[in-house]
N, C-alpha and C. Protein backbone atom coordinates (compact mmCIF):
# COMPACT_ATOMS: atom_id res chain seq x y z
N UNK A 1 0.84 -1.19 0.00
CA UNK A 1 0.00 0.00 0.00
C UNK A 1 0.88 1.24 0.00
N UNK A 2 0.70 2.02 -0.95
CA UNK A 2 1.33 3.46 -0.94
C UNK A 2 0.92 4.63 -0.22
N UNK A 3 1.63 5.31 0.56
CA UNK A 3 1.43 6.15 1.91
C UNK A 3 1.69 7.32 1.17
N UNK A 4 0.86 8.39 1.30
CA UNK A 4 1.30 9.84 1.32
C UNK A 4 0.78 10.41 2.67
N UNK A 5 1.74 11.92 3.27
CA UNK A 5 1.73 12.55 4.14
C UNK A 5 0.60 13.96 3.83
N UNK A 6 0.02 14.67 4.98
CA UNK A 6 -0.99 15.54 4.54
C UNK A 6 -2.69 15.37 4.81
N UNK A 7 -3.23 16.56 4.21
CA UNK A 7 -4.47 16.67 4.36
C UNK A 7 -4.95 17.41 2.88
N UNK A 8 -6.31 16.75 2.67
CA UNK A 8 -6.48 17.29 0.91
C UNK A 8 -7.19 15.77 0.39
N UNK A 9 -6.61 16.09 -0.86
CA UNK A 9 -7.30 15.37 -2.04
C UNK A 9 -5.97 14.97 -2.70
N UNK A 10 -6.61 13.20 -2.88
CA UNK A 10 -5.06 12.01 -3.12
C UNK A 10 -5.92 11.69 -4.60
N UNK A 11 -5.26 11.99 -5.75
CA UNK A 11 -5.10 11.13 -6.79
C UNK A 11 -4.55 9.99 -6.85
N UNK A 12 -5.40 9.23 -6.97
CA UNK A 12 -4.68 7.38 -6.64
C UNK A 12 -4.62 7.15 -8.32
N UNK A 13 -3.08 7.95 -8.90
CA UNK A 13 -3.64 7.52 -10.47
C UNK A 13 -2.22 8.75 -11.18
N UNK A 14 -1.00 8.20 -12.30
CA UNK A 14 -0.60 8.79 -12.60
C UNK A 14 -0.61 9.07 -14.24
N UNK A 15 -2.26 9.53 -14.44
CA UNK A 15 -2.98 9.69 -15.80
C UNK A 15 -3.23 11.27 -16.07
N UNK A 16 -2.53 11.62 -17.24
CA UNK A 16 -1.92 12.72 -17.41
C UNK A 16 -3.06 13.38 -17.50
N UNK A 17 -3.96 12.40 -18.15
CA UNK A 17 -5.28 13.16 -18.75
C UNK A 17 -6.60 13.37 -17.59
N UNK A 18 -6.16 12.70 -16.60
CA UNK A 18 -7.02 12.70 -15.17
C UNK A 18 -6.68 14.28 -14.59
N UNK A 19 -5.06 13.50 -14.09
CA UNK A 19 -4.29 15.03 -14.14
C UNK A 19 -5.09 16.61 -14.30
N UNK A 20 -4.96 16.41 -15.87
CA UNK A 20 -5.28 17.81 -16.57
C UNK A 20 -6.53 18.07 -16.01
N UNK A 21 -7.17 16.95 -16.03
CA UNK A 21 -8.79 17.58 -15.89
C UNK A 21 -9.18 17.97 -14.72
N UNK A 22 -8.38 17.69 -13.30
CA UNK A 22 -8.95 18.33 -12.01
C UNK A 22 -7.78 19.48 -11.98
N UNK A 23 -6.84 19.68 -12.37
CA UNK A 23 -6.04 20.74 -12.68
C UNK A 23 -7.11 22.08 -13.52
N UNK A 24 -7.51 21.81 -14.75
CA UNK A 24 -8.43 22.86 -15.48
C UNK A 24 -9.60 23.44 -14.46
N UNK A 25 -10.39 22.18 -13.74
CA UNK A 25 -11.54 22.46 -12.84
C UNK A 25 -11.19 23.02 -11.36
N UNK A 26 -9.82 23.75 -11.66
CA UNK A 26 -9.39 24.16 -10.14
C UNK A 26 -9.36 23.10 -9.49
N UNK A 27 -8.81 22.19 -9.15
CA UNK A 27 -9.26 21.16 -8.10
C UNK A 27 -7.60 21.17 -7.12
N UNK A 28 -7.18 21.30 -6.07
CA UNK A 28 -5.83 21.21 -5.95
C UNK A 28 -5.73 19.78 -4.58
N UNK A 29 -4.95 19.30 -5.40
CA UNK A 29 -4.81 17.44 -5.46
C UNK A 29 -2.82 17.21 -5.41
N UNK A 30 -3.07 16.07 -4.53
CA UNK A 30 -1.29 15.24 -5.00
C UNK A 30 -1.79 14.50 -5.94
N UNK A 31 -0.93 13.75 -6.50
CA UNK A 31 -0.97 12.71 -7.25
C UNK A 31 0.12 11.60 -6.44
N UNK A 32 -0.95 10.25 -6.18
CA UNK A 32 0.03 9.00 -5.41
C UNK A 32 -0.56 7.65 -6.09
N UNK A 33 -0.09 7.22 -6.97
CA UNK A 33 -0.96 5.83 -7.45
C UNK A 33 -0.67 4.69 -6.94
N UNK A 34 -1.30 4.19 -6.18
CA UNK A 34 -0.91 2.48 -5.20
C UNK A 34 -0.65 1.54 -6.02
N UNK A 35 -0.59 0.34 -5.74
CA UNK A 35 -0.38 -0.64 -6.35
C UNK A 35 -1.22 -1.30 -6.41
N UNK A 36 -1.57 -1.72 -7.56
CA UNK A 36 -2.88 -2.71 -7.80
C UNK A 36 -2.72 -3.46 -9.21
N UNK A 37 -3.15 -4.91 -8.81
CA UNK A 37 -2.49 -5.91 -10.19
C UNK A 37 -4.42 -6.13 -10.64
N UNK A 38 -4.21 -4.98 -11.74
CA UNK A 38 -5.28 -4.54 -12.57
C UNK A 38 -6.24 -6.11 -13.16
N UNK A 39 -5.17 -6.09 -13.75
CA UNK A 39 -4.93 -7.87 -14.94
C UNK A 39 -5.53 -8.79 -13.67
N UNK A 40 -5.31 -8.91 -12.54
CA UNK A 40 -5.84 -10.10 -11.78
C UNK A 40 -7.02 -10.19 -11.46
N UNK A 41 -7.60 -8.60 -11.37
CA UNK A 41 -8.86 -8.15 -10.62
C UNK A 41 -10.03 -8.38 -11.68
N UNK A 42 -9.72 -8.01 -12.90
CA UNK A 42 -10.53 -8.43 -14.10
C UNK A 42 -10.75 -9.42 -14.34
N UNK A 43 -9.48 -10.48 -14.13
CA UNK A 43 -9.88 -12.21 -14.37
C UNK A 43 -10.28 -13.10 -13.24
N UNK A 44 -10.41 -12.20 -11.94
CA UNK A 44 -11.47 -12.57 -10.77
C UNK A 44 -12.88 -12.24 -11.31
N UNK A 45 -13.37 -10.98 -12.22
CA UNK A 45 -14.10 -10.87 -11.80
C UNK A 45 -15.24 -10.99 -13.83
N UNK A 46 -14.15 -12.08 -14.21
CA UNK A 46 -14.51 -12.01 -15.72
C UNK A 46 -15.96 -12.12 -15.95
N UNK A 47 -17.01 -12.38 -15.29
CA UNK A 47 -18.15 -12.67 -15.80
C UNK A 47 -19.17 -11.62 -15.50
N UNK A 48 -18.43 -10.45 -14.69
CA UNK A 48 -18.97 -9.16 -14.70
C UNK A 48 -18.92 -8.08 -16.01
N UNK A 49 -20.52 -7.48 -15.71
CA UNK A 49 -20.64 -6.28 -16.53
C UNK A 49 -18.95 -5.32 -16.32
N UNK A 50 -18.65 -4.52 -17.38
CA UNK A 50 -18.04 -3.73 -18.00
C UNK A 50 -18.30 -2.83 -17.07
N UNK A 51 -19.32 -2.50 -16.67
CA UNK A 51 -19.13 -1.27 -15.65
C UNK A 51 -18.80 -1.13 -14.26
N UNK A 52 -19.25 -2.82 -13.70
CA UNK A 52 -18.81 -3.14 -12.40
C UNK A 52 -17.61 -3.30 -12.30
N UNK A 53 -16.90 -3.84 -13.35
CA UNK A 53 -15.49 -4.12 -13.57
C UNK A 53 -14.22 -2.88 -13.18
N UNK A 54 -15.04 -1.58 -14.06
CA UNK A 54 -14.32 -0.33 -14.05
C UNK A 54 -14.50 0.21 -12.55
N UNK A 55 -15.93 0.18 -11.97
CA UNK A 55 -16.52 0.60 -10.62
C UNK A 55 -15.18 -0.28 -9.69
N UNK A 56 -15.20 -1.50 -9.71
CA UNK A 56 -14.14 -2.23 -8.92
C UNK A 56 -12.47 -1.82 -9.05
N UNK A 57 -12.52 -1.65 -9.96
CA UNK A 57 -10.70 -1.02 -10.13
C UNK A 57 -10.72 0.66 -9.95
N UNK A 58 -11.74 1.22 -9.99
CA UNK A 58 -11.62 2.92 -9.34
C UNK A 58 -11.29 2.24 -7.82
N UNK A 59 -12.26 1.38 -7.28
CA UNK A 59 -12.31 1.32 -5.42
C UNK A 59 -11.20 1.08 -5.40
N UNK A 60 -10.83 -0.60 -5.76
CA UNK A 60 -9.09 -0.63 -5.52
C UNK A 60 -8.24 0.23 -5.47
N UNK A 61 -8.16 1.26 -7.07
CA UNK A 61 -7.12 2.06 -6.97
C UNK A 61 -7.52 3.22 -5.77
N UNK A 62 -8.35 3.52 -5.20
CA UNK A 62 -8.49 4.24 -4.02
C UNK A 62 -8.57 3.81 -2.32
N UNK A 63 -8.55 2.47 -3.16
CA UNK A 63 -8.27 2.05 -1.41
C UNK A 63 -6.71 1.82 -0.95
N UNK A 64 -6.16 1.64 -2.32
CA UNK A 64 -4.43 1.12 -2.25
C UNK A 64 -3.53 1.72 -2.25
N UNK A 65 -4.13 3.05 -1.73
CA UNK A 65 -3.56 4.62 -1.28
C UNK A 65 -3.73 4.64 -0.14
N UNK A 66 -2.90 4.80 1.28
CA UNK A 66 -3.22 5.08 2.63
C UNK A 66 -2.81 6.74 2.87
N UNK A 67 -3.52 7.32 3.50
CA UNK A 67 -3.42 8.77 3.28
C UNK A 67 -4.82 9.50 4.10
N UNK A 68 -3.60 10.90 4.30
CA UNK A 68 -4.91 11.30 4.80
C UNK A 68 -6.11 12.16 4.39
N UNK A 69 -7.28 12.58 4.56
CA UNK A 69 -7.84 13.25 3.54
C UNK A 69 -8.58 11.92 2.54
N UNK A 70 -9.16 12.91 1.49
CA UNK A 70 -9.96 12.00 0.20
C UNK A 70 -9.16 11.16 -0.49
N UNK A 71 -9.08 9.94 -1.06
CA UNK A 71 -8.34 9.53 -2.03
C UNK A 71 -8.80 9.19 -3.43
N UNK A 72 -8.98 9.50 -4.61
CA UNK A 72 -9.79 9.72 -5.84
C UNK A 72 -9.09 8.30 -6.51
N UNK A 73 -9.41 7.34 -6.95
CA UNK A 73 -9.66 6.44 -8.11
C UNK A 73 -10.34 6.41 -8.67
N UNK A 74 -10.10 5.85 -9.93
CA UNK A 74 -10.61 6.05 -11.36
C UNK A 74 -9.89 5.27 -12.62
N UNK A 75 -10.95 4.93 -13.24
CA UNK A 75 -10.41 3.43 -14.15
C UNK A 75 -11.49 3.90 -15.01
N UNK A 76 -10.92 3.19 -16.64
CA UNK A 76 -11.70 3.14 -17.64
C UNK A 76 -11.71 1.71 -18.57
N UNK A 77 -13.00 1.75 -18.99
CA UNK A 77 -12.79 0.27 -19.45
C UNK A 77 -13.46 0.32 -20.79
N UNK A 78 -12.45 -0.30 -21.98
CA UNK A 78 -13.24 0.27 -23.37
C UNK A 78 -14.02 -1.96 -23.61
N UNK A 79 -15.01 -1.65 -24.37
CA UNK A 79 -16.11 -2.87 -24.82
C UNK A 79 -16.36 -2.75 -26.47
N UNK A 80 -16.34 -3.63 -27.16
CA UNK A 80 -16.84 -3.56 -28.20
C UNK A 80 -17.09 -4.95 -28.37
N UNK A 81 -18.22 -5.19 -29.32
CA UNK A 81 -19.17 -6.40 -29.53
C UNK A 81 -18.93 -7.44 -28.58
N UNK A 82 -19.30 -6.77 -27.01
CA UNK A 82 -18.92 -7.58 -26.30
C UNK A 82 -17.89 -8.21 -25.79
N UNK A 83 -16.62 -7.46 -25.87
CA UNK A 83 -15.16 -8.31 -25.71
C UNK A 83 -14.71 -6.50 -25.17
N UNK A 84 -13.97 -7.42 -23.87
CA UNK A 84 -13.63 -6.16 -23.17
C UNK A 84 -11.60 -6.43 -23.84
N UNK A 85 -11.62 -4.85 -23.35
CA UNK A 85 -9.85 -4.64 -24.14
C UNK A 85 -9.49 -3.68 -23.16
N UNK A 86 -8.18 -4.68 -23.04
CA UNK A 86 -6.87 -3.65 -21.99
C UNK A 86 -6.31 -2.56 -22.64
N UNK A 87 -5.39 -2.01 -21.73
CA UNK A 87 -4.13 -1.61 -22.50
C UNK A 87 -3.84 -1.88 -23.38
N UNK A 88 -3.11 -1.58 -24.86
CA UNK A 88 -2.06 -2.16 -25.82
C UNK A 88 -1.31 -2.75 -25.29
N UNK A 89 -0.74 -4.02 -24.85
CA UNK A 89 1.06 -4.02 -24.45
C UNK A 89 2.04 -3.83 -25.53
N UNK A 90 1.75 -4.06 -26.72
CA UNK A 90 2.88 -4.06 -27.60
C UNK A 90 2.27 -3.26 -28.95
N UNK A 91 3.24 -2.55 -29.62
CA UNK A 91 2.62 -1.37 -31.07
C UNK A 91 1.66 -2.82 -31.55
N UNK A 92 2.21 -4.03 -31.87
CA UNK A 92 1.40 -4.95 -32.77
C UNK A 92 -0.11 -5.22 -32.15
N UNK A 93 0.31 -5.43 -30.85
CA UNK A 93 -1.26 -5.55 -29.98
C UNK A 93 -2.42 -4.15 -30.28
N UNK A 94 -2.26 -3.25 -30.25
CA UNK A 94 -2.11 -1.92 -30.48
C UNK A 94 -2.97 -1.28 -31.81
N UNK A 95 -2.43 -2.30 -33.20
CA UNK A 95 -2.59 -2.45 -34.38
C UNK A 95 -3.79 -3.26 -34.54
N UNK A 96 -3.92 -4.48 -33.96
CA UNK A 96 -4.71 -5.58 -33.89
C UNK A 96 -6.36 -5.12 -33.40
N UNK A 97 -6.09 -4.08 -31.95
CA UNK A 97 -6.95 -3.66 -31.34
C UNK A 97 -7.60 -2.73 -32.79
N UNK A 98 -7.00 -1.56 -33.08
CA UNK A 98 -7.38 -0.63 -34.01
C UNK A 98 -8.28 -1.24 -35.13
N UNK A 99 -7.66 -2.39 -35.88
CA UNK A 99 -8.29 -3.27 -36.61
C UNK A 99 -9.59 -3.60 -36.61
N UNK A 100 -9.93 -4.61 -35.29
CA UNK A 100 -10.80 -4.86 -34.57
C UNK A 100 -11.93 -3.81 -34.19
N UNK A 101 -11.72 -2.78 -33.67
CA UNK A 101 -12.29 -1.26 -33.87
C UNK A 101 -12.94 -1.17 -34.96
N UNK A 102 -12.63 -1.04 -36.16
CA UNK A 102 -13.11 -0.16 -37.39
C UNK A 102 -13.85 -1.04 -37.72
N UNK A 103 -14.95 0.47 -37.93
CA UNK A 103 -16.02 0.15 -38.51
C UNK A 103 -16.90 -0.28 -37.08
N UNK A 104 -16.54 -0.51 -36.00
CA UNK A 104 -17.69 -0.57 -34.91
C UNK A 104 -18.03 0.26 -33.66
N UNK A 105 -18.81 0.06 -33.01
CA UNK A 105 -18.88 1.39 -31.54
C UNK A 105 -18.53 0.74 -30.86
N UNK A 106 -17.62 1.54 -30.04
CA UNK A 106 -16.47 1.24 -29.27
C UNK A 106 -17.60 1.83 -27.47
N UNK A 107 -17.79 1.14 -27.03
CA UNK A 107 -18.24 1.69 -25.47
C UNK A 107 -17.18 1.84 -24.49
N UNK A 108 -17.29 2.97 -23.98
CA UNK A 108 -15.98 3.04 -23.07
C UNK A 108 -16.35 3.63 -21.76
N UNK A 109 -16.20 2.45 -20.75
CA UNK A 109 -16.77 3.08 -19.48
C UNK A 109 -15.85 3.27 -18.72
N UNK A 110 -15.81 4.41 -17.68
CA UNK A 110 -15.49 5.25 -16.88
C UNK A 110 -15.88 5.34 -15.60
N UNK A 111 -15.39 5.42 -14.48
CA UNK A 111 -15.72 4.85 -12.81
C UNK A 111 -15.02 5.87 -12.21
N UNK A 112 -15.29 5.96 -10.93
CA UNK A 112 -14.70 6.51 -10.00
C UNK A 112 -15.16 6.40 -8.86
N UNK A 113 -14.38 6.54 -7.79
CA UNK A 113 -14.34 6.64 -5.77
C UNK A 113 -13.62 7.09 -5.57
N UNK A 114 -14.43 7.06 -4.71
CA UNK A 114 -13.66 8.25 -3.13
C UNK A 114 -13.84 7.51 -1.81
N UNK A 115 -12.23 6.81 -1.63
CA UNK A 115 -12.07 6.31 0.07
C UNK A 115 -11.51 7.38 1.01
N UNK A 116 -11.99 7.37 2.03
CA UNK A 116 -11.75 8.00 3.49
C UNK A 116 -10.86 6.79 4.33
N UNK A 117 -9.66 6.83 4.91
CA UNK A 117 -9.36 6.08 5.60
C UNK A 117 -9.39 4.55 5.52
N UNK A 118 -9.06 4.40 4.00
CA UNK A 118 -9.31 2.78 3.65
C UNK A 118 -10.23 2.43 3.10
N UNK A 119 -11.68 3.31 3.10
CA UNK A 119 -13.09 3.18 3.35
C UNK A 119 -14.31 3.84 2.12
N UNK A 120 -14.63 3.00 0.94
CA UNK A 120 -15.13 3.56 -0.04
C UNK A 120 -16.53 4.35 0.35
N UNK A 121 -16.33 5.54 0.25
CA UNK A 121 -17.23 6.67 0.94
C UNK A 121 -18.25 6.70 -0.58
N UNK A 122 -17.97 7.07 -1.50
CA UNK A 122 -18.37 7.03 -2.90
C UNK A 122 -18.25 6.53 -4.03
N UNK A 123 -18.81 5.95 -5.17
CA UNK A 123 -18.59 5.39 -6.12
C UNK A 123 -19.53 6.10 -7.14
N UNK A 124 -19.28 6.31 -8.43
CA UNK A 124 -20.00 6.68 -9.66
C UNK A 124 -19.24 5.93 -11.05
N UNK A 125 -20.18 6.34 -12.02
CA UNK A 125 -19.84 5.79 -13.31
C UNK A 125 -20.45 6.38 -14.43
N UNK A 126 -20.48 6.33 -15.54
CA UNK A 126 -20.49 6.86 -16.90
C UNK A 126 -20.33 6.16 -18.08
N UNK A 127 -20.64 6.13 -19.06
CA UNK A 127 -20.45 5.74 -20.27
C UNK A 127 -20.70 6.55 -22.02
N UNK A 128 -19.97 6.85 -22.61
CA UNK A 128 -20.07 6.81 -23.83
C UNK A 128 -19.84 6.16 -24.97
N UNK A 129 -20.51 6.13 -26.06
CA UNK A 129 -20.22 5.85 -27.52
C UNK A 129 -19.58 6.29 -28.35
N UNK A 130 -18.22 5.38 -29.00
CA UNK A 130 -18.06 6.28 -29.77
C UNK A 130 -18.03 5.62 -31.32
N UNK A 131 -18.55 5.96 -32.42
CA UNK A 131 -18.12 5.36 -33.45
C UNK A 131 -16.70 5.52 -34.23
N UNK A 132 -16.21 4.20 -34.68
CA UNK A 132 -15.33 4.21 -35.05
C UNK A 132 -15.20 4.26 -36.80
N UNK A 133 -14.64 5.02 -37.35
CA UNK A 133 -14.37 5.34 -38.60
C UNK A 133 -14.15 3.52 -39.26
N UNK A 134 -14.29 3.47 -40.90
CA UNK A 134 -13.05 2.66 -41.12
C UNK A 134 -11.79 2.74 -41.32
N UNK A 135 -10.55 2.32 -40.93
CA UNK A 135 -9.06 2.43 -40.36
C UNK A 135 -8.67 1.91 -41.50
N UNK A 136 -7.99 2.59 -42.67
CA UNK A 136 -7.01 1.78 -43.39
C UNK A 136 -5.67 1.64 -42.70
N UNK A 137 -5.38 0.66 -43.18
CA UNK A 137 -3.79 -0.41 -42.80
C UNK A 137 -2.99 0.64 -42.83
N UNK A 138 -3.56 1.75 -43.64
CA UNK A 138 -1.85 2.90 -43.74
C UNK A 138 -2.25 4.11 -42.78
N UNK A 139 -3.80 4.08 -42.64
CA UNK A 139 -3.70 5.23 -41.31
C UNK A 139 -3.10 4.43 -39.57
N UNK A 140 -3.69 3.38 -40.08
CA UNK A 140 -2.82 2.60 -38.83
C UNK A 140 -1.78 2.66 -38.54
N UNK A 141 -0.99 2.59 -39.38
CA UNK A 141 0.68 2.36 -39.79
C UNK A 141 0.84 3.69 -38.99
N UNK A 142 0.38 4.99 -39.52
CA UNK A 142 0.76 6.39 -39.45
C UNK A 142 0.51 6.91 -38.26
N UNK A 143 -0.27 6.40 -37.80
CA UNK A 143 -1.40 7.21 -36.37
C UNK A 143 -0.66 6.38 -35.10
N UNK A 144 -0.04 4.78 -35.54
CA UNK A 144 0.57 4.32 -34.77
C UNK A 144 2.35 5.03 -34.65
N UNK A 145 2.98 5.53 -35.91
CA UNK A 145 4.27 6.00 -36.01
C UNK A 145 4.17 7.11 -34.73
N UNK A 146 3.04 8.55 -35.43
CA UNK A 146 2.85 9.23 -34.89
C UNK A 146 2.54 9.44 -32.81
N UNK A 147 2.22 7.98 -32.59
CA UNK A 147 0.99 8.03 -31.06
C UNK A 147 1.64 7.00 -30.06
N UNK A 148 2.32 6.41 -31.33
CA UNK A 148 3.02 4.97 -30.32
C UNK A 148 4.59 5.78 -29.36
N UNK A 149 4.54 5.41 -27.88
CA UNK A 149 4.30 4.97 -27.10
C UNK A 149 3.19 5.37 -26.20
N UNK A 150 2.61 6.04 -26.82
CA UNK A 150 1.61 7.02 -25.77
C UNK A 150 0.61 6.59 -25.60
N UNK A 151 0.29 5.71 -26.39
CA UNK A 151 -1.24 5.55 -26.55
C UNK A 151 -1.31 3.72 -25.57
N UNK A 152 -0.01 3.60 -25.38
CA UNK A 152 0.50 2.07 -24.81
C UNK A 152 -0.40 2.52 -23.38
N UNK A 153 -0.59 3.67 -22.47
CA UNK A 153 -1.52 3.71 -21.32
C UNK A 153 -2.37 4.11 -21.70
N UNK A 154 -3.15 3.71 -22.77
CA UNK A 154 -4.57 4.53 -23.16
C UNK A 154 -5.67 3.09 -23.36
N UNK A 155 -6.76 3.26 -22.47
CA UNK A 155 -7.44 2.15 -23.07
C UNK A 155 -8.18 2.35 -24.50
N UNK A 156 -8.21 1.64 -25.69
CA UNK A 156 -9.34 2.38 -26.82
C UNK A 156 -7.91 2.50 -27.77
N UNK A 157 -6.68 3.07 -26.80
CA UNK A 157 -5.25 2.70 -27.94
C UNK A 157 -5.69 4.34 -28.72
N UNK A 158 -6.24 4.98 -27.78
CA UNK A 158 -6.67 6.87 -28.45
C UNK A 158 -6.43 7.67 -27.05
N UNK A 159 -5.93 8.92 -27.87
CA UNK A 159 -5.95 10.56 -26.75
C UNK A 159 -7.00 10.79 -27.50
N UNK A 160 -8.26 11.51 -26.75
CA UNK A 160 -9.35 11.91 -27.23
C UNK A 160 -8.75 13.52 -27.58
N UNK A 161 -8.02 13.84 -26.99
CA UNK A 161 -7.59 15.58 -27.02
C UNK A 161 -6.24 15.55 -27.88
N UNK A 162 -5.72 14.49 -28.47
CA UNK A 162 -5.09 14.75 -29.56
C UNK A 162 -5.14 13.80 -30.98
N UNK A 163 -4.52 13.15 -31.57
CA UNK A 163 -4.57 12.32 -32.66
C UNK A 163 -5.64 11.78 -32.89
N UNK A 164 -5.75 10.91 -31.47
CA UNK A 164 -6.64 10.19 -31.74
C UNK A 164 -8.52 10.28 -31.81
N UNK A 165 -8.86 11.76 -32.04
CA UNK A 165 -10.11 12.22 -32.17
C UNK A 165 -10.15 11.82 -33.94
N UNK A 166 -9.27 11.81 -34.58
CA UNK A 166 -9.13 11.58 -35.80
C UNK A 166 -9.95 9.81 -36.65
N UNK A 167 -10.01 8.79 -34.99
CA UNK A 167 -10.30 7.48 -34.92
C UNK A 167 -12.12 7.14 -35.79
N UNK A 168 -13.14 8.96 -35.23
CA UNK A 168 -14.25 8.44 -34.80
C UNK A 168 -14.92 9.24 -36.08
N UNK A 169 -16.09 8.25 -36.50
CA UNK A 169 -17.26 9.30 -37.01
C UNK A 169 -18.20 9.93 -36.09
N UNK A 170 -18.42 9.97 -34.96
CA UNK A 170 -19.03 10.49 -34.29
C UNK A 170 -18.90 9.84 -32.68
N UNK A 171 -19.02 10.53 -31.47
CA UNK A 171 -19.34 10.25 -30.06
C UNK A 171 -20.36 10.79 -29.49
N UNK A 172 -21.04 9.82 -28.63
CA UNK A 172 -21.96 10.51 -27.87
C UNK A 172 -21.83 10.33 -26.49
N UNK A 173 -22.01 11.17 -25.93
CA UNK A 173 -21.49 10.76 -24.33
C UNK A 173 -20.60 12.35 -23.76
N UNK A 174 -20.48 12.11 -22.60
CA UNK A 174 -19.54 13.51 -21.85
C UNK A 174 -18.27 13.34 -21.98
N UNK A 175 -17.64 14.89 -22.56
CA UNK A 175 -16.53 14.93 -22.99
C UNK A 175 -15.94 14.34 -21.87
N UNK A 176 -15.80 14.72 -20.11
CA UNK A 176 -14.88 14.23 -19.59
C UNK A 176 -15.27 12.73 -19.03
N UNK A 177 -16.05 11.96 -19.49
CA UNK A 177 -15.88 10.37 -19.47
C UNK A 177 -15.06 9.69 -20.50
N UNK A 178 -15.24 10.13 -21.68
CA UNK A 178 -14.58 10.12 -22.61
C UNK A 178 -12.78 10.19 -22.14
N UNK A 179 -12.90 11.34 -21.61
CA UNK A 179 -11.31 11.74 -21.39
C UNK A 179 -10.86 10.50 -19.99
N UNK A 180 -11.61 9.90 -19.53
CA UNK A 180 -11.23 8.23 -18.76
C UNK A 180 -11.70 9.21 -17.33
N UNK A 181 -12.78 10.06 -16.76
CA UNK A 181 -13.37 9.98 -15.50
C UNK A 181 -14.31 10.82 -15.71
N UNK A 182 -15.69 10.22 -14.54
CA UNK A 182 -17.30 11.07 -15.04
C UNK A 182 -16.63 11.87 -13.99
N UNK A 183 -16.41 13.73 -14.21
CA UNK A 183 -15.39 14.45 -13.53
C UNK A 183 -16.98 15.02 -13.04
N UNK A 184 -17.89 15.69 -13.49
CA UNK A 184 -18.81 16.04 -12.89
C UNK A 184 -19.46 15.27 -11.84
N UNK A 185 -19.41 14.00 -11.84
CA UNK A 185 -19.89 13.58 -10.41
C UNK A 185 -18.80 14.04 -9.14
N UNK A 186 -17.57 13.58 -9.84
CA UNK A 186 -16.53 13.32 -8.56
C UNK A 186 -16.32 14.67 -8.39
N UNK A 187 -16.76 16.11 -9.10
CA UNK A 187 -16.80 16.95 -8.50
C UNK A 187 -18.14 17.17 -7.54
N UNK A 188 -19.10 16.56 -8.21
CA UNK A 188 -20.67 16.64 -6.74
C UNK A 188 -20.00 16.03 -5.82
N UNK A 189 -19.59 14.68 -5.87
CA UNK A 189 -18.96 13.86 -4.43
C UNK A 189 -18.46 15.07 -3.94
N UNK A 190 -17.10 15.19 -4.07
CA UNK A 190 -16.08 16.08 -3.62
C UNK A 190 -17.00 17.19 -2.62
N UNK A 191 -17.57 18.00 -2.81
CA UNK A 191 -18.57 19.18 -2.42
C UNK A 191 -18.81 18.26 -1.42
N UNK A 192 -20.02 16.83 -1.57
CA UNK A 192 -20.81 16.39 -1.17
C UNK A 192 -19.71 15.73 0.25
N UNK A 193 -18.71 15.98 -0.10
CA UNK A 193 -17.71 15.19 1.56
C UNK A 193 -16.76 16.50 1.86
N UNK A 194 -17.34 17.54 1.45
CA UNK A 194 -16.75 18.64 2.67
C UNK A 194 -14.92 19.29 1.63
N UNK A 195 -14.75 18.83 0.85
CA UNK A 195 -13.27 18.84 0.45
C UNK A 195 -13.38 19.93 -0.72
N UNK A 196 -14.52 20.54 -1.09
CA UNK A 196 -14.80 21.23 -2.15
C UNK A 196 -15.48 22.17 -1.14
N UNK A 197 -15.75 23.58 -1.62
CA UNK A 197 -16.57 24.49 -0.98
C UNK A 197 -18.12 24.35 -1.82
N UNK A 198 -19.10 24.12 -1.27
CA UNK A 198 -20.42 24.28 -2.30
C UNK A 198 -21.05 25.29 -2.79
């Protein structure tokens, strides 16, 4: 379990794009991400919905922070025709995923909590759609030259705020679920446990 010192608001999460987004919304936060074997928790819990899945790895990553004050986790989990998808591990995995993509809607759900003292005080969730363009073999090639290693911590194998908006014919859903957390709840939580002014 990873310890930070203090009083405040603990980012259990070192996601640039999480980051940015309580950074833009004024939010003033550490960043401490615990340890949690992601990959194990999913194949405990394989016969769960997509959203309980993401709901379960926000709690973890907020419980596997000891600290004082709020601790914020948050996980995203992309679905398409039913087959849930990690990370890329490798550009080829990466390629394969993209493949697989085109031409279908990609669901990508989004979770979050808030533990107090070990103790999941809150949980929320979100989801959007997004359609996926068809991908020729050479925008692949290119979008991967261009994105690869970056996109290796991205679930979906896309930055919605850079290149990879280029993926979709259309999304429906909230920009910041999309961006991997429903930020408007965890800003109601936040208020709603004293750590925000209302």
């Amino acid at each position: 379990m990873s310890a930070i010192a203090g009083e405040g608001i603990i980012l259990a999460s070192n996601s640039a794009s999480r980051k940015a987004m309580l950074e833009a919304a004024g939010v003033a936060f550490e960043a401490c991400a615990g340890d949690v074997d992601e990959r194990a928790l999913e194949a405990e819990m394989e016969d769960a919905e997509p959203a309980e899945i993401a709901q379960a790895l926000a709690a973890a990553k907020a419980t596997a922070v000891e600290a004082k004050g709020l601790v914020l986790g948050s996980d995203s989990l992309v679905e398409v025709e039913g087959r849930r998808f990690d990370k890329p591990g490798t550009r080829e995995q990466a390629a394969e995923h993209l493949r697989f993509f085109s031409g279908k809607v990609m669901t990508l759900h989004s979770a979050a909590a808030l533990a107090r003292d070990g103790r999941i005080v809150w949980m929320g969730s979100d989801f959007a759609r997004l359609k996926v363009r068809q991908l020729s073999e050479e925008f692949i090639a290119a979008y991967l030259d261009a994105e690869w290693p970056e996109v290796s911590y991205c679930v979906g194998v896309f930055r919605i705020e850079g290149p990879g908006v280029q993926l979709f014919d259309s999304i429906m859903g909230d920009q910041f679920t999309v961006l991997g957390m429903p930020l408007l709840q965890v800003l109601g939580a936040l208020r709603e446990e004293g750590a925000l002014p209302s």
